[in-house]
C-alpha atoms as a PDB file:
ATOM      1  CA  UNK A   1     -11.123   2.455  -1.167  1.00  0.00           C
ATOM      2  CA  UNK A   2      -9.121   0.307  -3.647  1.00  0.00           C
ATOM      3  CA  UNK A   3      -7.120  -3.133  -2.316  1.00  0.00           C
ATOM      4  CA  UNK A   4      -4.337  -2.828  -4.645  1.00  0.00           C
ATOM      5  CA  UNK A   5      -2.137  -6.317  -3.023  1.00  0.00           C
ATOM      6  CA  UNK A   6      -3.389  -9.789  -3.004  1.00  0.00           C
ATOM      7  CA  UNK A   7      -5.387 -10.331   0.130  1.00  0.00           C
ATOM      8  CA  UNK A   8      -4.448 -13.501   2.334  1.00  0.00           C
ATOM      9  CA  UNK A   9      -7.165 -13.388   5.065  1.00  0.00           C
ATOM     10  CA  UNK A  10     -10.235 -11.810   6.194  1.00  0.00           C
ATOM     11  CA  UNK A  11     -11.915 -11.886   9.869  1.00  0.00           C
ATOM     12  CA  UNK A  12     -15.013 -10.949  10.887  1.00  0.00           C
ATOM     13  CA  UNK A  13     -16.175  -9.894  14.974  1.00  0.00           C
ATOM     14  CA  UNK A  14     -19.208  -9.855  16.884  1.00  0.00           C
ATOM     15  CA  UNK A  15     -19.037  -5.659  16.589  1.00  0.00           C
ATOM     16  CA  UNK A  16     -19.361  -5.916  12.888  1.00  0.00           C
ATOM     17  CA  UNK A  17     -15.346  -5.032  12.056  1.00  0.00           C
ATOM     18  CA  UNK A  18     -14.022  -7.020   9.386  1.00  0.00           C
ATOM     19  CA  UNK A  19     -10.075  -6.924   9.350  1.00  0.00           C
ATOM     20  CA  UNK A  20      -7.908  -7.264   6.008  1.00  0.00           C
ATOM     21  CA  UNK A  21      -4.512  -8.709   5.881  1.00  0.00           C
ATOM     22  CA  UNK A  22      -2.186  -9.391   2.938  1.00  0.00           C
ATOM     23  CA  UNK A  23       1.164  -9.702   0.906  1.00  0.00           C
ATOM     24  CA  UNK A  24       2.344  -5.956   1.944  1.00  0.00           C
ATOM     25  CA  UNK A  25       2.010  -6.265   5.679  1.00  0.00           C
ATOM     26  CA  UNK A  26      -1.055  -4.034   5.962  1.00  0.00           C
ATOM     27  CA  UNK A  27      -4.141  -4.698   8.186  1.00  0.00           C
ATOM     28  CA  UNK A  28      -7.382  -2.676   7.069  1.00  0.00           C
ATOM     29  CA  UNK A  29     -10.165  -2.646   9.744  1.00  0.00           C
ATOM     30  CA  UNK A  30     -13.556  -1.618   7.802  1.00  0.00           C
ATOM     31  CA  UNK A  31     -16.559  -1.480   8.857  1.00  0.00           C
ATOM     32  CA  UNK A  32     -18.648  -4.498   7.508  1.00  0.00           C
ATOM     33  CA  UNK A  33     -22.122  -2.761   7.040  1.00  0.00           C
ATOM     34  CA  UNK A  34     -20.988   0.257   5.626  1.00  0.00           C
ATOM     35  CA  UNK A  35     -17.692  -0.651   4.025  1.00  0.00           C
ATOM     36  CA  UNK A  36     -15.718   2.226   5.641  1.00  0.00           C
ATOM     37  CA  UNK A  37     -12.252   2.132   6.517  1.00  0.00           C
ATOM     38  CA  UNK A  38     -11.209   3.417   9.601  1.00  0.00           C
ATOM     39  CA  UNK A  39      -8.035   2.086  10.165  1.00  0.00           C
ATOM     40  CA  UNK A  40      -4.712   1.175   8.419  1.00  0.00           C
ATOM     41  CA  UNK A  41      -1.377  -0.682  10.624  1.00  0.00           C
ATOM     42  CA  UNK A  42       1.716  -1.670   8.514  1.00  0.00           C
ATOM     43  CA  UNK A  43       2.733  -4.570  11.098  1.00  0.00           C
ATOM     44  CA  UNK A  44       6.781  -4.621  11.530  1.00  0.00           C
ATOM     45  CA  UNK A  45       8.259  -7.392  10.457  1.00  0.00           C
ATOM     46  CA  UNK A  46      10.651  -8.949  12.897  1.00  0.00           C
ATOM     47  CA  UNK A  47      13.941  -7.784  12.755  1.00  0.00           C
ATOM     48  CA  UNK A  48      16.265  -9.141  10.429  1.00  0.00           C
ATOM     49  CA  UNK A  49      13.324 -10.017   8.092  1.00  0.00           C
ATOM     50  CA  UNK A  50      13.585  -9.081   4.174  1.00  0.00           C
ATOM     51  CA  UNK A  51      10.850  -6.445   3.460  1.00  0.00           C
ATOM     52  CA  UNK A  52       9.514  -9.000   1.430  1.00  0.00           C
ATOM     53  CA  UNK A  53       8.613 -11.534   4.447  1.00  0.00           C
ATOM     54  CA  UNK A  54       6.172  -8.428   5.513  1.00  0.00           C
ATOM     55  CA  UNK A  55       3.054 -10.606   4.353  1.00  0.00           C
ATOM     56  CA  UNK A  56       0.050 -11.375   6.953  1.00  0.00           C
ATOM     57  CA  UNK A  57      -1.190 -15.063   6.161  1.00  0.00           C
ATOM     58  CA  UNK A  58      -3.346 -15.757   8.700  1.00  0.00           C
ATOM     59  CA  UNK A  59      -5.867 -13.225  11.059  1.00  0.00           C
ATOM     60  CA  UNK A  60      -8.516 -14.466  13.621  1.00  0.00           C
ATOM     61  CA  UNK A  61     -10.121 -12.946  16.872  1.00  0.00           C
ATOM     62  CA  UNK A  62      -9.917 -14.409  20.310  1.00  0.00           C
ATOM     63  CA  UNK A  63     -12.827 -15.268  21.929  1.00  0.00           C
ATOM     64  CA  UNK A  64     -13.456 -12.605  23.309  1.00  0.00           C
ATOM     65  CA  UNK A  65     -13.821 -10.462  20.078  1.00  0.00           C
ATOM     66  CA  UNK A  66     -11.576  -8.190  21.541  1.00  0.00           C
ATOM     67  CA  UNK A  67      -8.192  -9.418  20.257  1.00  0.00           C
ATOM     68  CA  UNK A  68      -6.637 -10.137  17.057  1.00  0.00           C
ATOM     69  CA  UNK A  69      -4.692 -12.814  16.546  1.00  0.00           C
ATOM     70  CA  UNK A  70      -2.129 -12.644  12.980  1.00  0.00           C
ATOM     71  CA  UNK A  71       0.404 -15.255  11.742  1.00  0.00           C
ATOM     72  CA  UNK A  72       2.297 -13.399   9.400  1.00  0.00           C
ATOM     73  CA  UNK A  73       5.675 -14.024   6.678  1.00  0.00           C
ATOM     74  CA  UNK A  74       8.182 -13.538   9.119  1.00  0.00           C
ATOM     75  CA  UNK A  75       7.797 -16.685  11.368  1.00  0.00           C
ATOM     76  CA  UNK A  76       5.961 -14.764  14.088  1.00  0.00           C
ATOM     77  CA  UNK A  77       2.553 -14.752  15.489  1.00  0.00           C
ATOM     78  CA  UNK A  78       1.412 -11.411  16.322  1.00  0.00           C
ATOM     79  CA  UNK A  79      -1.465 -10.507  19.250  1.00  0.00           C
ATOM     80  CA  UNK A  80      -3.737  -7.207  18.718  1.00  0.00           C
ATOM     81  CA  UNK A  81      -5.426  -5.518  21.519  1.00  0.00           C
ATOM     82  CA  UNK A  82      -7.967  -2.260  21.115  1.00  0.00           C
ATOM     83  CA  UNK A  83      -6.301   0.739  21.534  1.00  0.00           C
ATOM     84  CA  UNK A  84      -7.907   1.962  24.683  1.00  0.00           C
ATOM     85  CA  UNK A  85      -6.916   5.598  24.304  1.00  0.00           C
ATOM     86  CA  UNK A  86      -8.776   6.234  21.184  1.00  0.00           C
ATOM     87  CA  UNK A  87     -11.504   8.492  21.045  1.00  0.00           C
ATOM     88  CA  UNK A  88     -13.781   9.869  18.523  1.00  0.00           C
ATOM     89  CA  UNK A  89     -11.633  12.795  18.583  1.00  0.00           C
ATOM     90  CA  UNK A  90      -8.464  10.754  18.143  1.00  0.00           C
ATOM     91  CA  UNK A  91      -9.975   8.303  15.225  1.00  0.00           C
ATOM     92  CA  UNK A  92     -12.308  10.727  13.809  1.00  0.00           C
ATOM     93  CA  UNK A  93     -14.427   8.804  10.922  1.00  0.00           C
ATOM     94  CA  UNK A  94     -15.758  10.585   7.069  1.00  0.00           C
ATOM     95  CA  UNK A  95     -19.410  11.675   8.210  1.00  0.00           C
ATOM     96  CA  UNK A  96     -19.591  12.037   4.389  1.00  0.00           C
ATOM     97  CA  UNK A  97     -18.952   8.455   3.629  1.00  0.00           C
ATOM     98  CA  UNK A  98     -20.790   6.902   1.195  1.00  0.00           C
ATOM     99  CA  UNK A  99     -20.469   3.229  -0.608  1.00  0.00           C
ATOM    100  CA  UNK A 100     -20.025   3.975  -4.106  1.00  0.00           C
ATOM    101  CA  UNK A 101     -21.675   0.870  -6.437  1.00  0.00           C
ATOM    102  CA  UNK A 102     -20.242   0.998  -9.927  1.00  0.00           C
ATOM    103  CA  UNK A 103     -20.989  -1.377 -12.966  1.00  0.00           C
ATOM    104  CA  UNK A 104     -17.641  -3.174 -13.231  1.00  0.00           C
ATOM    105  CA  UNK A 105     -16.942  -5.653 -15.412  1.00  0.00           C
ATOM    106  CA  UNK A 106     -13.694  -8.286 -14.049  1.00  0.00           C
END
């Protein structure tokens, strides 16, 4: 899966998921050993934001690892919890996922 915006932040928990944030307002949740994605959220901006103050600067987990903590474009700072509804049913992962290593040249 391709990052096409600039990426502003990255954190890391203790269960090995790495968030994403950046300039569009999108957090990716991967999985750091494999690389998988297995989530997307657009975060709202706060009303009466421009679509363009939709940008996450900042991302860090509580202590608890449990909780994700964003400041973001639109003057506001944002807490995460786990959704706990979600199931393997609900959130069903690729079983056919593979990390694809390619000779690039930047």
């Amino acid at each position: 899966m391709c990052i096409r915006d600039s990426v502003n932040t990255v954190a890391v928990n203790t269960d090995n998921v790495l968030v994403s944030g950046g300039d569009n307002g999108i957090l990716k949740f991967w999985d750091w050993k494999s690389g998988y994605n297995f989530q997307t959220i657009h975060s709202k901006p706060q009303p009466g934001s421009i679509s363009s103050e939709a940008g996450i600067f900042s991302a860090i987990y509580d202590k608890s690892q449990m909780r994700l903590i964003t400041a973001e474009c639109d003057k506001t700072i944002k807490i995460w919890k786990e959704d706990e509804t979600a199931t393997p049913e609900t959130h069903p992962i690729d079983p056919d996922f593979r990390v694809a290593f390619e000779n690039q040249r930047f």
